[in-house]
N, C-alpha and C. Protein backbone atom coordinates (compact mmCIF):
# COMPACT_ATOMS: atom_id res chain seq x y z
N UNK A 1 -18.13 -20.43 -91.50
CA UNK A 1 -18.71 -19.17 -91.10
C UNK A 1 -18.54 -18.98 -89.59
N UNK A 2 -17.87 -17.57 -89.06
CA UNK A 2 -17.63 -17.63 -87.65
C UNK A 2 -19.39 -17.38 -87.02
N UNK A 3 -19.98 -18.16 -86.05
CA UNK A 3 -21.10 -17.72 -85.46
C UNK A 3 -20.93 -17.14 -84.61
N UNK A 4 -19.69 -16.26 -83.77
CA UNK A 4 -19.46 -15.83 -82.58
C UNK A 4 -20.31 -14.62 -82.94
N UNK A 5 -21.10 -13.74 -81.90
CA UNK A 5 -21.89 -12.65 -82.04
C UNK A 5 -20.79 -11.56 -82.01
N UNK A 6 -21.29 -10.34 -82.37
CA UNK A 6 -20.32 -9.06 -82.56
C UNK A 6 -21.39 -7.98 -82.26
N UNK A 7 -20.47 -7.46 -81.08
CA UNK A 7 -20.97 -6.30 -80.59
C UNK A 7 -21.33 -6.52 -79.13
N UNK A 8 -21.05 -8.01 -78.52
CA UNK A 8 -21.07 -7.98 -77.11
C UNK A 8 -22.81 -8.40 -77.12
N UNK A 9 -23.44 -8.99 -77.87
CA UNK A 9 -24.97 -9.29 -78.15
C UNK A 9 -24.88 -10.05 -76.72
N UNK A 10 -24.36 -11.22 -76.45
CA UNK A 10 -24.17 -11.95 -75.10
C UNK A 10 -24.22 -11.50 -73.83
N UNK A 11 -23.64 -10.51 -73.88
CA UNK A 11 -23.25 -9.72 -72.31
C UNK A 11 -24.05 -8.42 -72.28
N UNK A 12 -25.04 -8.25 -73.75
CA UNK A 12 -25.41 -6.32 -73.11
C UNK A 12 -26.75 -6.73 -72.37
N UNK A 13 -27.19 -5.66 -71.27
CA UNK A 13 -28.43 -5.73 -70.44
C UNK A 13 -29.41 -5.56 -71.38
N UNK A 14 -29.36 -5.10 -72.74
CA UNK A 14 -30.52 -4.58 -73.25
C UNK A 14 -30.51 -4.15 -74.91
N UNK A 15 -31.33 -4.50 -75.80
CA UNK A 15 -30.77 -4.00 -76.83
C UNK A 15 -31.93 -3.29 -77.51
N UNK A 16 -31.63 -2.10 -78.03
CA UNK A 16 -32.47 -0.77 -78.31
C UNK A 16 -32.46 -0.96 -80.10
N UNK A 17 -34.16 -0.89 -81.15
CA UNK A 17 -33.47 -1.10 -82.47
C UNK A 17 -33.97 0.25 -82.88
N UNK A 18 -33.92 0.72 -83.64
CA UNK A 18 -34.26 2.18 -84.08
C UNK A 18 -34.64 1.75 -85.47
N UNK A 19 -33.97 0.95 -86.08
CA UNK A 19 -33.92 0.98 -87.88
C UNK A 19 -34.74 1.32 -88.35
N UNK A 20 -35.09 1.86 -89.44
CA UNK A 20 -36.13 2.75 -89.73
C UNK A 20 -36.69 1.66 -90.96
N UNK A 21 -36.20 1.01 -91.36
CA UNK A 21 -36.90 -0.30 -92.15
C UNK A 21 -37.49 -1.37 -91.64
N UNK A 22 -38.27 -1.61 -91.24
CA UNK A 22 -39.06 -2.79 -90.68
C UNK A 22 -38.59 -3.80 -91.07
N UNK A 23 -38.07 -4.29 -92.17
CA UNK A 23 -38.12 -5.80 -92.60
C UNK A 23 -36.30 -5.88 -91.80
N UNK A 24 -35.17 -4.83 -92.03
CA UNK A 24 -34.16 -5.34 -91.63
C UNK A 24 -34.49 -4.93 -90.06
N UNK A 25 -35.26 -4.26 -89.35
CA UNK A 25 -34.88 -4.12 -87.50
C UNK A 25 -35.58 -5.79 -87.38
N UNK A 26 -37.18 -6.17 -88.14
CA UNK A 26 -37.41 -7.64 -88.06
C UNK A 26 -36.27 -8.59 -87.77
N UNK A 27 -35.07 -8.46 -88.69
CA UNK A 27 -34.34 -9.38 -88.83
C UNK A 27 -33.35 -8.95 -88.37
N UNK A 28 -32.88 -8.22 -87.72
CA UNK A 28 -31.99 -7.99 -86.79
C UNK A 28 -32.70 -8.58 -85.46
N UNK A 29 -33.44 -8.27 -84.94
CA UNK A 29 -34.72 -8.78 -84.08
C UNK A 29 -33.96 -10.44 -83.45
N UNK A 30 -34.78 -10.56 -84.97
CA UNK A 30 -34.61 -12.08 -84.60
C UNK A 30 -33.15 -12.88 -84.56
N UNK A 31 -31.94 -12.18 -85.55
CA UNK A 31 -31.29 -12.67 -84.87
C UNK A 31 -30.04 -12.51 -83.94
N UNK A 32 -30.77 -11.56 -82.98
CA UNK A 32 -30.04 -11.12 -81.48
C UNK A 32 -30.97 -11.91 -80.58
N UNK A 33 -31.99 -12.45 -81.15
CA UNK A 33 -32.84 -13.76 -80.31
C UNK A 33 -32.04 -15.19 -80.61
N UNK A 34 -31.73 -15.54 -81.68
CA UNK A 34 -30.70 -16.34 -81.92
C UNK A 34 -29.79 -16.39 -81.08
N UNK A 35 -28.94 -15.64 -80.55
CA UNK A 35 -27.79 -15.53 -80.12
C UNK A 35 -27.96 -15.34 -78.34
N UNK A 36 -28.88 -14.71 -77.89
CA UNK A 36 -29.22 -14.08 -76.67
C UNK A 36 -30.84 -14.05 -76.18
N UNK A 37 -31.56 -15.27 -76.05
CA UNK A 37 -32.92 -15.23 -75.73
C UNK A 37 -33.35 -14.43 -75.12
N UNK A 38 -32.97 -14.43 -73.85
CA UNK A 38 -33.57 -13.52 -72.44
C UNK A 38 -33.33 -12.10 -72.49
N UNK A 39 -32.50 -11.44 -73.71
CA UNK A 39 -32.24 -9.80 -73.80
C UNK A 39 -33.09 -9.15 -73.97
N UNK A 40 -33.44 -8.04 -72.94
CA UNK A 40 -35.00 -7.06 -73.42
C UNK A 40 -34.63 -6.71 -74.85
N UNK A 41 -35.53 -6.30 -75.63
CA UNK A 41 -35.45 -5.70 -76.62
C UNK A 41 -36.26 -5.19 -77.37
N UNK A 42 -36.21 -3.24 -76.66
CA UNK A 42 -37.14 -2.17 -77.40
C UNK A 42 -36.83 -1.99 -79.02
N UNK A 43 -37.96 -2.21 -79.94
CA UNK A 43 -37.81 -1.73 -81.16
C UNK A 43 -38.88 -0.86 -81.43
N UNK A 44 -38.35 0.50 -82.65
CA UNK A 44 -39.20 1.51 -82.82
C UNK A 44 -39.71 1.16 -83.61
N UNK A 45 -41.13 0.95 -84.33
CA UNK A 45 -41.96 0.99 -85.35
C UNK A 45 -42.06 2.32 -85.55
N UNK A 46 -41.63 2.62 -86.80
CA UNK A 46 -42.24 3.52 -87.69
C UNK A 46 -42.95 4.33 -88.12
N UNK A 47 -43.90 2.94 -88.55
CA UNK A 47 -45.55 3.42 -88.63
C UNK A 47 -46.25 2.05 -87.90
N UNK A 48 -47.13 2.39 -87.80
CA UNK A 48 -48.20 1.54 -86.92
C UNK A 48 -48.53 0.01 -87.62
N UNK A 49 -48.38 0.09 -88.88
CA UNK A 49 -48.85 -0.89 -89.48
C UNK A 49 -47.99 -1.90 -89.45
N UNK A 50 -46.62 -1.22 -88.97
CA UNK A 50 -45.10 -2.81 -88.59
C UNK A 50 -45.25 -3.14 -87.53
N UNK A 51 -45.84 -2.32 -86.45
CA UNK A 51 -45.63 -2.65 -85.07
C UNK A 51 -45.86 -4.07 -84.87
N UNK A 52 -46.59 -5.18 -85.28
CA UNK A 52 -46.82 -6.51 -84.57
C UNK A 52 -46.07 -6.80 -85.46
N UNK A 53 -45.20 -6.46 -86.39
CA UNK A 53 -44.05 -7.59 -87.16
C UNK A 53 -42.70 -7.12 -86.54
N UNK A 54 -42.38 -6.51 -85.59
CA UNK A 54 -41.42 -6.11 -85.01
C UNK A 54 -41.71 -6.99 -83.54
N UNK A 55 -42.97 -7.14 -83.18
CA UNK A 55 -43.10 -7.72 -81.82
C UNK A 55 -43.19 -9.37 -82.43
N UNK A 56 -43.47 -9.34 -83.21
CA UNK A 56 -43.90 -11.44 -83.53
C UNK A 56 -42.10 -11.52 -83.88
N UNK A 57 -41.39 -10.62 -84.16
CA UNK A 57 -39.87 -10.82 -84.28
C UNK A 57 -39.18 -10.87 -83.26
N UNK A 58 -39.76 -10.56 -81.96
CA UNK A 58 -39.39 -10.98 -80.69
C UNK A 58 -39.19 -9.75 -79.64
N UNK A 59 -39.02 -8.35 -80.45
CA UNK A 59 -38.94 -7.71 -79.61
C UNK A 59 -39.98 -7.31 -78.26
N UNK A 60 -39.58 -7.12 -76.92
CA UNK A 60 -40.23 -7.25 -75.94
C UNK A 60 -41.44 -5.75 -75.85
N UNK A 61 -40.59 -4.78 -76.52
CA UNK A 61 -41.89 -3.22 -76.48
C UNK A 61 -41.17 -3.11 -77.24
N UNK A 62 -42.75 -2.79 -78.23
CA UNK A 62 -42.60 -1.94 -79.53
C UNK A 62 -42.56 -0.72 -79.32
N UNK A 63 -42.39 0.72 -79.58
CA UNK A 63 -42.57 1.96 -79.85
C UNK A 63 -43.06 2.53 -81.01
N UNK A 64 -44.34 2.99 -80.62
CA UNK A 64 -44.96 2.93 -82.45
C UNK A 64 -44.82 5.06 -82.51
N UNK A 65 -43.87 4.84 -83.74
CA UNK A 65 -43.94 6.27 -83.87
C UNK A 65 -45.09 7.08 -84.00
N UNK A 66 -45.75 6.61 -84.68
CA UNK A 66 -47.54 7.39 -85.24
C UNK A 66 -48.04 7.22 -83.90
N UNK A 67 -47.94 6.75 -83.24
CA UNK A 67 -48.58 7.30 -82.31
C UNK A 67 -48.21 7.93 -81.23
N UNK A 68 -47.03 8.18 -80.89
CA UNK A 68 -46.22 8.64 -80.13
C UNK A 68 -46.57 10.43 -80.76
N UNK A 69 -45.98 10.57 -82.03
CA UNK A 69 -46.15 11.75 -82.46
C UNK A 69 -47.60 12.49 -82.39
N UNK A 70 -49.07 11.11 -82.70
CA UNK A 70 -50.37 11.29 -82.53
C UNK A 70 -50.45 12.33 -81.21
N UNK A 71 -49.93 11.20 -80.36
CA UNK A 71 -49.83 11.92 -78.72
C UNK A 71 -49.08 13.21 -78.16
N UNK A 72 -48.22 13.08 -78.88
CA UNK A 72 -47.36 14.63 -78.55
C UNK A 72 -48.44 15.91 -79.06
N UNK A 73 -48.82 15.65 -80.51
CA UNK A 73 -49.51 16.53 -81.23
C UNK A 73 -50.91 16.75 -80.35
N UNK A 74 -51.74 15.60 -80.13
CA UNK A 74 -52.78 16.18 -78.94
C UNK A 74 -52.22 16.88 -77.53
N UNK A 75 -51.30 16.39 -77.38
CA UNK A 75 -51.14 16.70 -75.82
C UNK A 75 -51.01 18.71 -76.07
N UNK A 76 -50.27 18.89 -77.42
CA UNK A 76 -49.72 20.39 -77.27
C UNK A 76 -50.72 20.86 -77.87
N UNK A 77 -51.91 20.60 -78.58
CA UNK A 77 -52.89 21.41 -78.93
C UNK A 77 -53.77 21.35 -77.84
N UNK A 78 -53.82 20.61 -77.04
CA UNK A 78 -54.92 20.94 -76.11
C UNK A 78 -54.35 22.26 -74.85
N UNK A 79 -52.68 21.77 -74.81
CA UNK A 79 -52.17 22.97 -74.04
C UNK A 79 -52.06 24.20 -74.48
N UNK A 80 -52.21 24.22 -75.85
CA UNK A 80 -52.38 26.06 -76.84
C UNK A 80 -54.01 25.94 -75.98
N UNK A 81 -54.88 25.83 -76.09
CA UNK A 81 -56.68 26.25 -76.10
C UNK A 81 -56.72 25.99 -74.66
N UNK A 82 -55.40 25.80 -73.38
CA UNK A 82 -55.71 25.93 -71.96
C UNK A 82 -56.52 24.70 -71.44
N UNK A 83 -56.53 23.88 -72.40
CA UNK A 83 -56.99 22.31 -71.59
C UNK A 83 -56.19 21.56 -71.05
């Protein structure tokens, strides 16, 4: 089995996961930690309830969608009623 990484995992400044399945960005996660310890690495959670299985998988900041969207949605109803 070749173990050489693909996609430049070694040399990128940073690696961004989006996957919208928790169990495969998990395991993608972990193994671009395999290959590249010290690489930041933002992954999006979903929903709130993956967020610490995306971070115990190594990524450095989670992005939790539910609440991101939580926050957008307050921020623009309070700007409709002038708060």
């Amino acid at each position: 089995m070749d173990e050489t990484p693909h996609a430049g995992v070694r040399s990128a400044k940073l690696l961004v996961c989006t996957l919208p399945d928790h169990r495969s960005a998990a395991l993608s996660i972990q193994q671009v930690r395999a290959f590249a310890s010290s690489i930041p690495i933002v992954a999006r959670s979903r929903y709130s309830i993956h967020a610490n299985e995306l971070s115990n998988a190594g990524a450095d900041v989670v992005v939790d969608e539910e609440k991101c969207i939580g926050h957008s949605v307050s921020k623009e109803s309070l700007h409709q009623i002038g708060l």
